[in-house]
Protein backbone atom coordinates (compact mmCIF):
# COMPACT_ATOMS: atom_id res chain seq x y z
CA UNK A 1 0.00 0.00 0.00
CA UNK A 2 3.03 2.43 0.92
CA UNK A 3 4.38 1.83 -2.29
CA UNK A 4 1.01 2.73 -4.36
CA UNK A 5 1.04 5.93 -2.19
CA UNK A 6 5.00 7.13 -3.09
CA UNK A 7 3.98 5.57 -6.67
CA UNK A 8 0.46 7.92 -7.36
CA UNK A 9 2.33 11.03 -5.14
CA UNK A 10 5.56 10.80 -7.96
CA UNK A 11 3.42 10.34 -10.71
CA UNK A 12 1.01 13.06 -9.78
CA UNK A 13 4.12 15.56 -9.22
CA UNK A 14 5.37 14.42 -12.31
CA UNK A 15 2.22 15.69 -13.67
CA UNK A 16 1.97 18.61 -11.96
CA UNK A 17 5.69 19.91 -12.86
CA UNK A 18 4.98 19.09 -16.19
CA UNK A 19 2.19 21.65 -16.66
CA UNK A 20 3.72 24.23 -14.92
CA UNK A 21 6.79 24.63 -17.03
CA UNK A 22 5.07 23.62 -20.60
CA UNK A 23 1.80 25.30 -20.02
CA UNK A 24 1.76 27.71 -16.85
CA UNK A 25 5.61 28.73 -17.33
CA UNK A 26 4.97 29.82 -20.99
CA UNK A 27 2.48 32.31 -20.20
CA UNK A 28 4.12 33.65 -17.17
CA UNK A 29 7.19 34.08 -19.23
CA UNK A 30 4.98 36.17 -21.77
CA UNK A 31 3.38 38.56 -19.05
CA UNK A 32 6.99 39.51 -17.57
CA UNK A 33 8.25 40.05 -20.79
CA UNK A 34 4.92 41.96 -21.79
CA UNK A 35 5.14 44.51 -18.79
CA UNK A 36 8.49 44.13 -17.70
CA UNK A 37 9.75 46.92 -19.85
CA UNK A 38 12.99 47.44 -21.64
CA UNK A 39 15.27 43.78 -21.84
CA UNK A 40 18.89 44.17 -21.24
CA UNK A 41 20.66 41.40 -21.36
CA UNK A 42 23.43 41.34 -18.67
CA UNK A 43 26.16 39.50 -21.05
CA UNK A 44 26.24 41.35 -23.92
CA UNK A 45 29.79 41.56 -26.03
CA UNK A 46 28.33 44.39 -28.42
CA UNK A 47 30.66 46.93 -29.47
CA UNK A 48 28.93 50.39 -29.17
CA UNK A 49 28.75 50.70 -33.13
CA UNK A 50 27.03 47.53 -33.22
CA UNK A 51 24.63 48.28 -30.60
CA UNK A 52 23.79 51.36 -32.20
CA UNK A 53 22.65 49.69 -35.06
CA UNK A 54 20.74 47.41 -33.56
CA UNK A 55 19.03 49.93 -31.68
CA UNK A 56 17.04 50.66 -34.97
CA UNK A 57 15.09 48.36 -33.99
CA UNK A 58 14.55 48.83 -30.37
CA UNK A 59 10.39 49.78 -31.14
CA UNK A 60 9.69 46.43 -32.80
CA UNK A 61 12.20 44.28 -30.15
CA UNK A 62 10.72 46.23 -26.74
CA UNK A 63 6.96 45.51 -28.69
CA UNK A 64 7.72 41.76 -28.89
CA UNK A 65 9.64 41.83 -25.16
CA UNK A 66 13.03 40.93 -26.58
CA UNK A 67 16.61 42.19 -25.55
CA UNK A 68 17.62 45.31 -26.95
CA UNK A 69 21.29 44.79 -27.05
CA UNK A 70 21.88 41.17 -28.26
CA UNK A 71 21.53 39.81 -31.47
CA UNK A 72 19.69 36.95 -30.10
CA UNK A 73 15.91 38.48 -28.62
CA UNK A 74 15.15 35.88 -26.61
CA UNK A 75 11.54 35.61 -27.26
CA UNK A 76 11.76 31.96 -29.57
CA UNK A 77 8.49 30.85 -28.37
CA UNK A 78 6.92 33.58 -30.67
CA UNK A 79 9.08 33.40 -33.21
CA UNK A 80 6.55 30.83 -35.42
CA UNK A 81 3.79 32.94 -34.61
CA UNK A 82 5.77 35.94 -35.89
CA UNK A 83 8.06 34.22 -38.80
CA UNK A 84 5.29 31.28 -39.90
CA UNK A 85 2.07 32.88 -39.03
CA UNK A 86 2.82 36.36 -40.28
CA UNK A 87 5.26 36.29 -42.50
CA UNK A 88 5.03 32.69 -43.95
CA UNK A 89 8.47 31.87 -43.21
CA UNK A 90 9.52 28.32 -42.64
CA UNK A 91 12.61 27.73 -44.63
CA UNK A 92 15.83 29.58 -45.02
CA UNK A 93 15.13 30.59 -48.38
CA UNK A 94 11.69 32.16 -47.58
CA UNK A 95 13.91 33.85 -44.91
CA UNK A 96 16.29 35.49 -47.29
CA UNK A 97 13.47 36.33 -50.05
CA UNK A 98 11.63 37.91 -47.39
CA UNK A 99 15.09 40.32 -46.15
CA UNK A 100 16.24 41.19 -49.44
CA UNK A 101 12.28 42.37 -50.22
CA UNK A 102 12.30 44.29 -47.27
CA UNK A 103 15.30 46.00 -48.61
CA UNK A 104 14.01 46.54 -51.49
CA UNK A 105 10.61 48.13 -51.49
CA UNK A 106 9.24 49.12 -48.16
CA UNK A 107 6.28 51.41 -47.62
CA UNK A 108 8.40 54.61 -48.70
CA UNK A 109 8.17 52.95 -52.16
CA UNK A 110 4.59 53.44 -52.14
CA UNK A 111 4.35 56.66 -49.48
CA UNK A 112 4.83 59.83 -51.78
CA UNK A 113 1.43 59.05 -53.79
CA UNK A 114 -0.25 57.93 -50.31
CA UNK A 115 0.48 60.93 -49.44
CA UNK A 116 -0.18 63.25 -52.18
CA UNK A 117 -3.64 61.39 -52.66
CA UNK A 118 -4.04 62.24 -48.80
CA UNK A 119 -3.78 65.93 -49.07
CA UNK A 120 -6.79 65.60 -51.49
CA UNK A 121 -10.59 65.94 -50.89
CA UNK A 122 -11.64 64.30 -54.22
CA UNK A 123 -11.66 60.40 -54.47
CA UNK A 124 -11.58 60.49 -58.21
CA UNK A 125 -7.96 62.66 -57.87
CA UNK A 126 -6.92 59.88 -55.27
CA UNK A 127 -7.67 57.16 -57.45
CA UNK A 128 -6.11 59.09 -60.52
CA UNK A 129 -2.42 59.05 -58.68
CA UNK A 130 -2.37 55.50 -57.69
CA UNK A 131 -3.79 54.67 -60.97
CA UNK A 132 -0.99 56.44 -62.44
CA UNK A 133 2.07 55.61 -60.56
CA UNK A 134 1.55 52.04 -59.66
CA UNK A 135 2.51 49.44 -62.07
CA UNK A 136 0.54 46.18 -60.70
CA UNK A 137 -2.73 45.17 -59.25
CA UNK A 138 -1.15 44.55 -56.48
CA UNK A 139 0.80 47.68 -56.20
CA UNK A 140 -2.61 49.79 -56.19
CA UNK A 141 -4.64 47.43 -53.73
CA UNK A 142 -1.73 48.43 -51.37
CA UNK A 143 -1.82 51.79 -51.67
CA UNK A 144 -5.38 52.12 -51.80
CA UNK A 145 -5.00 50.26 -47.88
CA UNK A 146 -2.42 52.26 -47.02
CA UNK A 147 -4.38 55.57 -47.80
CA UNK A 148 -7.51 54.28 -46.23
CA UNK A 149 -5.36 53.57 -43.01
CA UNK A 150 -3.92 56.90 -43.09
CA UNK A 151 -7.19 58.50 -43.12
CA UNK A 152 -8.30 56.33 -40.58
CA UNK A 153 -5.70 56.68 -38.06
CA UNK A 154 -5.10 60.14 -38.71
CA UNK A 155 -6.73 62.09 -35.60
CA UNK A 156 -5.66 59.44 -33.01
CA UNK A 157 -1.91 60.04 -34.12
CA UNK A 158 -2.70 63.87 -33.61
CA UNK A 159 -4.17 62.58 -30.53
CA UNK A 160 -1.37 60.56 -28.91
CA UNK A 161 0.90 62.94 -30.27
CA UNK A 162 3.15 61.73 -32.66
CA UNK A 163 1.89 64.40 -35.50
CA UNK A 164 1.10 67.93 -34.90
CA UNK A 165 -0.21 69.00 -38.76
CA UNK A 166 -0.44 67.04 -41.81
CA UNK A 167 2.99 68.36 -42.73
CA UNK A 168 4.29 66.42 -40.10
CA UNK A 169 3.50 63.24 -42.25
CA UNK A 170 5.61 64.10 -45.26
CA UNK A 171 8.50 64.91 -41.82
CA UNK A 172 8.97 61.70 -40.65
CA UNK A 173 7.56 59.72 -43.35
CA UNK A 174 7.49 55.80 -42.92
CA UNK A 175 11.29 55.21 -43.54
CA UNK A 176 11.55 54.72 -39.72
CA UNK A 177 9.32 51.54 -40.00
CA UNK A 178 10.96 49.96 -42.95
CA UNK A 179 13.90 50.05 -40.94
CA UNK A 180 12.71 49.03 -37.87
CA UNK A 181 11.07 46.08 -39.47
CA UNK A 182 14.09 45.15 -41.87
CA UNK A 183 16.35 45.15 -38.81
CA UNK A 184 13.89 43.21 -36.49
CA UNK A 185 13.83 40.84 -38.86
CA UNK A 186 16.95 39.93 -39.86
CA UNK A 187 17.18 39.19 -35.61
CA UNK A 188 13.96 36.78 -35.62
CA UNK A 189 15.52 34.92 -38.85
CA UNK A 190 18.77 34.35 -37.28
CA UNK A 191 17.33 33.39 -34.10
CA UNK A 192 15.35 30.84 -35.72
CA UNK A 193 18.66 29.75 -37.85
CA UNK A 194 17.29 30.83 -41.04
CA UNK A 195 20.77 33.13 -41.21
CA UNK A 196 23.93 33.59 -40.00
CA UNK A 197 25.11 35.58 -37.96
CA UNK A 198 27.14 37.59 -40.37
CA UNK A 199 23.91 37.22 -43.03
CA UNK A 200 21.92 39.06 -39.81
CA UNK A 201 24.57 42.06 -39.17
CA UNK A 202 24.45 42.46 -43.71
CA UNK A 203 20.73 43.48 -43.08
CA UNK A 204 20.84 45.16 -39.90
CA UNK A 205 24.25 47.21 -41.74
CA UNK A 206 21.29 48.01 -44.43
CA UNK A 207 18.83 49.05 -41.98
CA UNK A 208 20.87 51.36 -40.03
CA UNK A 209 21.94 52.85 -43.24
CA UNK A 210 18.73 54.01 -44.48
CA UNK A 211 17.19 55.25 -41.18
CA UNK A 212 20.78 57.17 -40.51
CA UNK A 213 20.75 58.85 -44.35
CA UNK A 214 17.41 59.50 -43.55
CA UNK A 215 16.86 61.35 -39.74
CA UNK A 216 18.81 63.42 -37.83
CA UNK A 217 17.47 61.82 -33.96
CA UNK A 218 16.37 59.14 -32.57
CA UNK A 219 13.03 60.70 -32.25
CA UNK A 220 12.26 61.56 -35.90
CA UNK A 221 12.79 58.01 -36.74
CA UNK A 222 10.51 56.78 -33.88
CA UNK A 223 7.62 58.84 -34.85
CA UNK A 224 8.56 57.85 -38.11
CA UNK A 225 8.27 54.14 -37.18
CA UNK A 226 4.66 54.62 -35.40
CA UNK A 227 3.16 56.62 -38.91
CA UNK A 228 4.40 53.95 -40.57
CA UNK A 229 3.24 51.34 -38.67
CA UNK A 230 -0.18 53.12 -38.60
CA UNK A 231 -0.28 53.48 -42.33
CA UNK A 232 0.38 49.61 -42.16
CA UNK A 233 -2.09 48.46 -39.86
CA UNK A 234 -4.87 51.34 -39.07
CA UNK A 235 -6.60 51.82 -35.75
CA UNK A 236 -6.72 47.90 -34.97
CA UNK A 237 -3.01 47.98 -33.92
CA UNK A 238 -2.53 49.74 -30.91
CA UNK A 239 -1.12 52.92 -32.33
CA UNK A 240 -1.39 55.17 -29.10
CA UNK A 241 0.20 52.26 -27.07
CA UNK A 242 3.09 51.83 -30.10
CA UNK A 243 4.02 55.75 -28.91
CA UNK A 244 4.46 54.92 -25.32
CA UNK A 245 6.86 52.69 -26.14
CA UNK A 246 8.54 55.33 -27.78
CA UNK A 247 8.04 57.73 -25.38
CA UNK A 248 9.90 55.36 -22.84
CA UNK A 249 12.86 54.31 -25.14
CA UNK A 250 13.07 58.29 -25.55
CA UNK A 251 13.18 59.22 -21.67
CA UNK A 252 14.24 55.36 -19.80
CA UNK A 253 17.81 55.84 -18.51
CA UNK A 254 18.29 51.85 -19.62
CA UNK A 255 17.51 52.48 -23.33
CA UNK A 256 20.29 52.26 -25.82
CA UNK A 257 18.54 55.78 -27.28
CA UNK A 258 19.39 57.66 -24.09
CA UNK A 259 22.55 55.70 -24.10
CA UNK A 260 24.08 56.06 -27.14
CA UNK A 261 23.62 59.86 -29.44
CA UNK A 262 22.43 59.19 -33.01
């Protein structure tokens, strides 16, 4: 009988460890990472260069709860979600098709006739640009989103304060986003060993490139990086929320933009 008892007591602890660390750990892990604020990871080797350039990407890393100055984020239980779900990426080639598309044509390819059409009352006119300038099907159906999402999101970015006048739009632009995106990225794809490590640092070099020929401060290219994001996903993606995070990578002693001058 003693022996069923230490037998059914094991087996039920067993049990009981097992679902906290594959099912109750998990979620706890996502909630400290969720709230806990800017990730620093203690070990870092990064030179300062290098962790200014990854620091492009600090809005997109601090969104997902990853470190800010590793290459590695840390966060590879939402990497499928993330990769797979979002971006369809499962192999390394899908990985590198993806990057070198990012660097290629990002929303600034398609953001001077957004917003030109933008400044304009008449949908016919609006229609007549994108009609005009883009050369596929799918070309137009993505401007014709993005301009709709501008409009949309328009007042609540006036709101949260990230724009001040319309002209603040053709300011910052969305050059801030594709570089925040190309160079979070190129850190999910070689966390997931899609890339190398020196394939990672070739895209990040890109990213840091075009937001640094581009803005003059870390804050122009976070604004930037919130109208773009807006202009990408409308009022269903947190856009007010997306500036607090900027406002505390702008003002937190711990981030790499108080830490390191642009």
């Amino acid at each position: 009988m003693e022996n069923n008892n230490w037998m059914f007591w094991g087996v039920a602890s067993a049990m009981v460890i097992s679902f906290l660390y594959f099912r109750a750990w998990p979620f706890v892990r996502k909630m400290i990472r969720a709230f806990g604020g800017i990730r620093l990871n203690s070990k870092s080797k990064l030179s300062e260069q290098q962790y200014k350039k990854l620091s492009i990407g600090s809005l997109y890393a601090l969104q997902q709860g990853g470190y800010l100055n590793t290459l590695t984020l840390d966060i590879k239980d939402k990497l499928p979600t993330i990769l797979g779900q979002w971006w369809g990426i499962s192999t390394a080639h899908d990985a590198r098709e993806t990057l070198d598309y990012l660097c290629q044509k990002g929303f600034d390819y398609y953001f001077p006739f957004v917003y030109q059409a933008f400044l304009l009352e008449d949908e016919q006119a609006q229609d007549q640009i994108f009609q005009q300038n883009m050369t596929s099907q799918e070309d137009y159906d993505k401007a014709v989103e993005q301009l709709h999402n501008l409009k949309e999101t328009y007042e609540e970015l006036v709101g949260c304060g990230v724009l001040a006048c319309k002209e603040d739009i053709a300011r910052y632009g969305v050059i801030g986003w594709d570089a925040g995106r190309l160079n979070f990225m190129a850190r999910a794809c070689y966390d997931a060993k899609y890339i190398s490590e020196i394939e990672a640092w070739k895209y990040i070099d890109k990213a840091y490139d075009l937001a640094h020929s581009n803005f003059t401060s870390w804050h122009d290219m976070a604004m930037s990086y919130v109208l773009g994001r807006a202009i990408w996903g409308g009022t269903g993606v947190y856009n007010s929320s997306m500036k607090g995070f900027a406002d505390d990578l702008l003002s937190d002693p711990k981030s790499p933009w108080m830490q390191i001058k642009w």
